[in-house]
N, C-alpha and C. Protein backbone atom coordinates (compact mmCIF):
# COMPACT_ATOMS: atom_id res chain seq x y z
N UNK A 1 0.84 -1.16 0.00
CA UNK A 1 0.00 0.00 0.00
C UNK A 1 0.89 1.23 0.00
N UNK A 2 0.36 2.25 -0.84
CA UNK A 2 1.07 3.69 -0.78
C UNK A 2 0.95 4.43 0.50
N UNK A 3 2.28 4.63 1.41
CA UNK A 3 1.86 5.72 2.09
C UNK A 3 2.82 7.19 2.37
N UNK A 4 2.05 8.21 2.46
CA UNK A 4 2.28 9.35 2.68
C UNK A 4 2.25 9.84 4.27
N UNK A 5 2.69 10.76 4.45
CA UNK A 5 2.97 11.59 5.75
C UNK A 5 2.48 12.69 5.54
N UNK A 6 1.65 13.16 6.60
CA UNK A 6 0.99 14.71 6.49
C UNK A 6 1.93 15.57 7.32
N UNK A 7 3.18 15.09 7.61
CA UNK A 7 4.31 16.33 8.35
C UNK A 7 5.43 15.56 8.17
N UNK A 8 6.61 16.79 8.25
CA UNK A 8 7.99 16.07 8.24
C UNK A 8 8.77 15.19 9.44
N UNK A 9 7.77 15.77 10.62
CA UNK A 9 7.72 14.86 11.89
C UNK A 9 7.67 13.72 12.15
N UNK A 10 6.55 13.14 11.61
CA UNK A 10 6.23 12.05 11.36
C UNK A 10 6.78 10.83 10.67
N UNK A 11 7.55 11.52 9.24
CA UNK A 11 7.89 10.77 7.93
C UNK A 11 9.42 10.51 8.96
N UNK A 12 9.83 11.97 9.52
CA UNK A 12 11.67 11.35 9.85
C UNK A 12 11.38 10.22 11.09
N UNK A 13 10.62 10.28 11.59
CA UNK A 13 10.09 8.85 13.01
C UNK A 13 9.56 7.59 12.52
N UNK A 14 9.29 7.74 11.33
CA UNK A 14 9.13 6.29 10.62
C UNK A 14 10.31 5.81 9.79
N UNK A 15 11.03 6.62 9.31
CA UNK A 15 12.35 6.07 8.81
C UNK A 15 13.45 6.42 9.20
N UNK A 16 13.17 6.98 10.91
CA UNK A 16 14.85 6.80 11.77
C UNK A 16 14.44 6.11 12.82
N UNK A 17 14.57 4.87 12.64
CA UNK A 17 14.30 4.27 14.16
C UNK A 17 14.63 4.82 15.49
N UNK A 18 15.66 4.96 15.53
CA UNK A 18 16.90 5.35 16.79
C UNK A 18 16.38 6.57 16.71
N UNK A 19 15.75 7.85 16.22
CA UNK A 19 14.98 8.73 16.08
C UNK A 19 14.02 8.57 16.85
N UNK A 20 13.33 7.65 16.17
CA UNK A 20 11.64 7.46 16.84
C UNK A 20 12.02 6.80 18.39
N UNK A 21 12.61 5.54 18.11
CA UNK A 21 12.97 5.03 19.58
C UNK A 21 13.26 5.98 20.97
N UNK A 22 14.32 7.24 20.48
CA UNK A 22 14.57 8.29 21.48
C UNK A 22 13.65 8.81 21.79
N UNK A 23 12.46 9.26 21.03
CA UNK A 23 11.79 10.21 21.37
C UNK A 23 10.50 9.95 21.73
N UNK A 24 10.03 8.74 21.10
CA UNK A 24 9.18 7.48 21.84
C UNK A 24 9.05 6.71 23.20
N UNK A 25 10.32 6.29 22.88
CA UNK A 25 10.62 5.33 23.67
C UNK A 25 10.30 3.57 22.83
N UNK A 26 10.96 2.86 23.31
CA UNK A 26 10.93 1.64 23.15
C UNK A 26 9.80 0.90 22.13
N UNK A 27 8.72 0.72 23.52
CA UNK A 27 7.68 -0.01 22.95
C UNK A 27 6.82 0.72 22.30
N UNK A 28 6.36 1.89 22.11
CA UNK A 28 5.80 2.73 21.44
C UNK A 28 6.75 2.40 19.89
N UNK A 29 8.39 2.98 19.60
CA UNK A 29 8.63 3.11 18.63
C UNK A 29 8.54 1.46 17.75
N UNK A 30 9.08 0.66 18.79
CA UNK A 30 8.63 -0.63 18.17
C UNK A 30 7.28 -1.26 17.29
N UNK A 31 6.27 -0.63 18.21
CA UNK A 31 4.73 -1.02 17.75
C UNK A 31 4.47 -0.10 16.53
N UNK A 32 4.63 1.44 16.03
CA UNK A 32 4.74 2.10 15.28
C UNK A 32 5.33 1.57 13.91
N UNK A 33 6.31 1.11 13.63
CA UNK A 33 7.49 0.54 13.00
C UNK A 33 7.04 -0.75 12.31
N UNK A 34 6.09 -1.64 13.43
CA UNK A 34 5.71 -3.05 12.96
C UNK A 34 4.38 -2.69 12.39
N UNK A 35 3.33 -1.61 12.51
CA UNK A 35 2.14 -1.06 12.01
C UNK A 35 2.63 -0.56 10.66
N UNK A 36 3.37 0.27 10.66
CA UNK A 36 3.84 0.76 9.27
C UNK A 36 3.88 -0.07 8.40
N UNK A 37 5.03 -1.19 8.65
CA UNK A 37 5.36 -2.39 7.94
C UNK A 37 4.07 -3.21 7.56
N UNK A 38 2.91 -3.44 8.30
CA UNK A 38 2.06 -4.10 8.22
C UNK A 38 0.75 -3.07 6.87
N UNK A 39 1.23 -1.97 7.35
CA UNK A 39 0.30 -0.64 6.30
C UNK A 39 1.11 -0.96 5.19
N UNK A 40 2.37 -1.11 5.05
CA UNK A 40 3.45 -1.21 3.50
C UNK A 40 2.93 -2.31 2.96
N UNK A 41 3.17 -3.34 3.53
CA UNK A 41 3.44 -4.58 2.96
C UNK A 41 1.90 -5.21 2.44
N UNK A 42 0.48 -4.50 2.78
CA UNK A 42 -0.91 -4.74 2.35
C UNK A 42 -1.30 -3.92 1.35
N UNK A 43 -2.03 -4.84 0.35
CA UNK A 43 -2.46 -3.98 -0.92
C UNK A 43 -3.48 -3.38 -0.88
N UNK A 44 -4.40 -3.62 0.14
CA UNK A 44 -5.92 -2.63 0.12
C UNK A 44 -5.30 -2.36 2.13
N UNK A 45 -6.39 -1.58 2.51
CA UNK A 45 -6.79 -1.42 3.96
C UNK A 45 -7.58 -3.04 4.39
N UNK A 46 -8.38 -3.43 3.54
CA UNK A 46 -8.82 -4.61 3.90
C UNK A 46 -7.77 -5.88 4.66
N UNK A 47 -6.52 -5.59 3.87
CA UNK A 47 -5.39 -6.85 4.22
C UNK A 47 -5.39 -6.89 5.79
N UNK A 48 -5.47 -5.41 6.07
CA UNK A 48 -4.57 -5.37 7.76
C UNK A 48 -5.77 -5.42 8.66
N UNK A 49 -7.27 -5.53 8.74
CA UNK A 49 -7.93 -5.20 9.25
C UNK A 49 -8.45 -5.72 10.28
N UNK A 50 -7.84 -7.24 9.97
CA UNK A 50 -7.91 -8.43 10.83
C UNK A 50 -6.46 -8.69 11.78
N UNK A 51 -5.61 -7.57 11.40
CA UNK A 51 -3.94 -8.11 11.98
C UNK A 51 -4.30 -7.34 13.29
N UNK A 52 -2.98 -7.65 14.13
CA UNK A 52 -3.14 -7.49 15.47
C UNK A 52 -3.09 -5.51 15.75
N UNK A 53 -2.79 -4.99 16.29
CA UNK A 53 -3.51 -3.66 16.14
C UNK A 53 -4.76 -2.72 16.13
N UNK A 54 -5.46 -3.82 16.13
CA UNK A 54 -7.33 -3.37 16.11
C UNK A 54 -7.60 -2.12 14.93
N UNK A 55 -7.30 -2.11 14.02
CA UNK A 55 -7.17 -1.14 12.42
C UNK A 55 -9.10 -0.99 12.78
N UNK A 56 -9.19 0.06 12.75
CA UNK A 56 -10.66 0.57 13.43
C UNK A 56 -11.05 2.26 12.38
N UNK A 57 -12.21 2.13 11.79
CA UNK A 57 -12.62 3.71 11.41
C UNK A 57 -13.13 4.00 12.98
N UNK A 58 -12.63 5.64 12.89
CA UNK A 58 -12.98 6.46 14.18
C UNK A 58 -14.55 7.32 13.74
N UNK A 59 -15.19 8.01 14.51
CA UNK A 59 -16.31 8.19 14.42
C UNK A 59 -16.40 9.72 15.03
N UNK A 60 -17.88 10.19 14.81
CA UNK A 60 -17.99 11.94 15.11
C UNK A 60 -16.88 12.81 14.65
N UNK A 61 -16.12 13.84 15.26
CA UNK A 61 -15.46 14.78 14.25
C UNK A 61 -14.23 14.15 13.57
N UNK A 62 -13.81 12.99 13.86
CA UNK A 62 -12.59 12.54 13.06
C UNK A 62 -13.40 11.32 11.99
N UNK A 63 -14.39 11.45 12.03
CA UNK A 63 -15.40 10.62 10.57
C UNK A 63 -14.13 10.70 9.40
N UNK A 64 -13.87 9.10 8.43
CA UNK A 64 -13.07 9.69 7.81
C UNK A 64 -11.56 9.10 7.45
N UNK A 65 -11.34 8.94 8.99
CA UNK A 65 -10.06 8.41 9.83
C UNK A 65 -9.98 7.13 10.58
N UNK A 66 -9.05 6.79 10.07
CA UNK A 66 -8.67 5.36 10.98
C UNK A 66 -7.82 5.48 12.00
N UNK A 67 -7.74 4.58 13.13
CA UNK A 67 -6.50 4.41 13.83
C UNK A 67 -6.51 2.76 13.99
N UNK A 68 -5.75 2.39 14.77
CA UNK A 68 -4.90 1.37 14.83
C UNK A 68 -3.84 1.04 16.13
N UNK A 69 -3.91 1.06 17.44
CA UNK A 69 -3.47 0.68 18.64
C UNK A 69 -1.99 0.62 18.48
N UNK A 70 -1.35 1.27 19.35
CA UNK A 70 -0.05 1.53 19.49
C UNK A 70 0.52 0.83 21.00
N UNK A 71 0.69 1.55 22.01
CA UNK A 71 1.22 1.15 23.03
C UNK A 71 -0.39 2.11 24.41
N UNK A 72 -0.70 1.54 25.03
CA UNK A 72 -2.23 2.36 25.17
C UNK A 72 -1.79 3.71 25.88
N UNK A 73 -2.62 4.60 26.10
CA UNK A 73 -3.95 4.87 25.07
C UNK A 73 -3.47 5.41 23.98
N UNK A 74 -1.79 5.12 23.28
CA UNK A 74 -1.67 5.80 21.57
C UNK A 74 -2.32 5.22 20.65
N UNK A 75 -3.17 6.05 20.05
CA UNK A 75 -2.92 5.48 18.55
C UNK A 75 -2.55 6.16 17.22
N UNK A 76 -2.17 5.11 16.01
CA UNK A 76 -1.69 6.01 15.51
C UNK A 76 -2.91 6.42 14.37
N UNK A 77 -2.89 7.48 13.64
CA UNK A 77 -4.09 7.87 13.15
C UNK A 77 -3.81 7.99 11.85
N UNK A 78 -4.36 7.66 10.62
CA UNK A 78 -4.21 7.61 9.25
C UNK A 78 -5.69 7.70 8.53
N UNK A 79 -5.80 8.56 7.34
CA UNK A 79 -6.94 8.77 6.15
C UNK A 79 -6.51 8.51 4.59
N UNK A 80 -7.25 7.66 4.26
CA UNK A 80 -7.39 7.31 3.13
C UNK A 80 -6.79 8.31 1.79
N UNK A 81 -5.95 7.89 1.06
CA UNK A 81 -5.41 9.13 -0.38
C UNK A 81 -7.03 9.13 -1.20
N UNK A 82 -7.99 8.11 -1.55
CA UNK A 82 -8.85 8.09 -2.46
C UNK A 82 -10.14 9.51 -1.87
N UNK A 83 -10.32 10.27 -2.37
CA UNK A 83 -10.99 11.64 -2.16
C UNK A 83 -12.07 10.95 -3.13
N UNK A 84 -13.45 10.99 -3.17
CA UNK A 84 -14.16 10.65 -1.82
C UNK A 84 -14.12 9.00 -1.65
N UNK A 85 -14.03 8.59 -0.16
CA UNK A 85 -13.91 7.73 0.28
C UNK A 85 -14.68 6.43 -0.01
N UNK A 86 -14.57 5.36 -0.87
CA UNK A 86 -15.33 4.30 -1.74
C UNK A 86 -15.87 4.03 -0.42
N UNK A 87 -17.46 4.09 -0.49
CA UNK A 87 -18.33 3.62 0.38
C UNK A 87 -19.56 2.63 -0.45
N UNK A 88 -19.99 1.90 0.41
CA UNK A 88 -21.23 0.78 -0.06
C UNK A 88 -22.99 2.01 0.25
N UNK A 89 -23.82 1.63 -0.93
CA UNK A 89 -24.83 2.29 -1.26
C UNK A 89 -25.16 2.48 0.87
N UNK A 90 -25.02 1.78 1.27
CA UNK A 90 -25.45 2.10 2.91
C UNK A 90 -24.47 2.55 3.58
N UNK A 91 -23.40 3.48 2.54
CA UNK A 91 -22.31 4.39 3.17
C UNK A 91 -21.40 3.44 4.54
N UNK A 92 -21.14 2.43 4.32
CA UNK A 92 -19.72 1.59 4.94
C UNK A 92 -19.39 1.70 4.13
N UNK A 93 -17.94 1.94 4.93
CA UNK A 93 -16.37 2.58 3.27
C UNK A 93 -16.28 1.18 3.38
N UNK A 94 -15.68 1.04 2.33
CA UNK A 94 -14.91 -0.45 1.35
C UNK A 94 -13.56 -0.31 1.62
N UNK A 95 -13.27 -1.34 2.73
CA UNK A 95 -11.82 -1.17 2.78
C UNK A 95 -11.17 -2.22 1.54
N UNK A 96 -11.31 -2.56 0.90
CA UNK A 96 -10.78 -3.54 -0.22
C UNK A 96 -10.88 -2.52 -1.04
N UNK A 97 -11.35 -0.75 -1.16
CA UNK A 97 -10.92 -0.21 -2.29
C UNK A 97 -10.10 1.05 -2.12
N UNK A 98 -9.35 0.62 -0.64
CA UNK A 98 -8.16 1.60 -0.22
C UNK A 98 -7.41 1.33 -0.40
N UNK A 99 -6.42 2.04 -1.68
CA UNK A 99 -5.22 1.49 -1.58
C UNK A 99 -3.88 2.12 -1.26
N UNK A 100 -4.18 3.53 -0.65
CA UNK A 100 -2.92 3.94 0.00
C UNK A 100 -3.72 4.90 1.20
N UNK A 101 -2.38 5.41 2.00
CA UNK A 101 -3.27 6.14 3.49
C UNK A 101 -2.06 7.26 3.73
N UNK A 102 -2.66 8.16 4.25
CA UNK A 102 -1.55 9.44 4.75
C UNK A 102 -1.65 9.20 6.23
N UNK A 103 -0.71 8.90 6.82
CA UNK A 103 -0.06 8.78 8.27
C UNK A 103 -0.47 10.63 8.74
N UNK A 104 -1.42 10.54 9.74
CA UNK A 104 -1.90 12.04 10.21
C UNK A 104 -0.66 12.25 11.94
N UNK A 105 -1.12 11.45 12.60
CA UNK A 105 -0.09 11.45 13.80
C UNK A 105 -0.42 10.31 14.70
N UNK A 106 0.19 10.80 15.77
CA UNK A 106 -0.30 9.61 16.80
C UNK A 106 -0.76 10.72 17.71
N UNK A 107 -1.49 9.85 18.90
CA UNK A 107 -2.42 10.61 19.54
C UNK A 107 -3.33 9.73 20.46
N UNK A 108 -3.13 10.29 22.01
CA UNK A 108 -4.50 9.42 23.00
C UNK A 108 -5.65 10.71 22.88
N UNK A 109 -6.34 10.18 21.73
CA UNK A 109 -7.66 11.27 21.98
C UNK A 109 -8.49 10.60 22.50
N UNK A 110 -8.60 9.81 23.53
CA UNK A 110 -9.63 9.26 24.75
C UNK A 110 -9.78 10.12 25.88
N UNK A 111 -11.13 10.90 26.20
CA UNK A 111 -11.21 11.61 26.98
C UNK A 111 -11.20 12.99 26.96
N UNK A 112 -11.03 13.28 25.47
CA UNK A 112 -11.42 14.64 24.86
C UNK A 112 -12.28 15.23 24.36
């Protein structure tokens, strides 16, 4: 799957480990790193949806957006490149017709 970065923050913490690891920490940069890999290496959103991570659409003002379980309460948060989002006539998006995602950030928005 194609993916993009919506900041330069983000893009240098996914391809400097020892980067992300410092500024992370450990198990955070680890779980990040193996999500990515798991977002690369799948040809739709459908592939990963069942892998470990809980790959979840979010709901109310982040409609739109996915996340995906990091180290708790992170997660990391990603939206679809396809503008407008392939949905079924009863508006559930089609994850079998996503085929790339822009990495937005990570984030515990539980409780906001």
């Amino acid at each position: 799957m194609k993916i993009s970065f919506s900041n330069k923050k983000m893009e240098k913490l996914a391809n400097d480990y020892r980067k992300c690891q410092k500024e992370m920490g450990q198990i955070r940069a680890k779980l990040l790193h193996k999500r990515l890999g798991d977002l690369f290496d799948a040809l739709t959103l459908e592939d990963v949806r069942y892998l470990p991570g809980h790959y979840h659409e979010l709901t109310g003002n982040r409609k739109g957006q996915w996340a995906c379980d990091l180290d708790q309460p992170h997660r990391l948060i990603f939206e679809p490149h396809e503008n407008p989002i392939p949905t079924y006539a009863t508006g559930k998006y089609i994850w079998l017709e996503i085929k790339g995602v822009e990495i937005l950030e990570i984030i515990d928005y539980h409780g906001k």
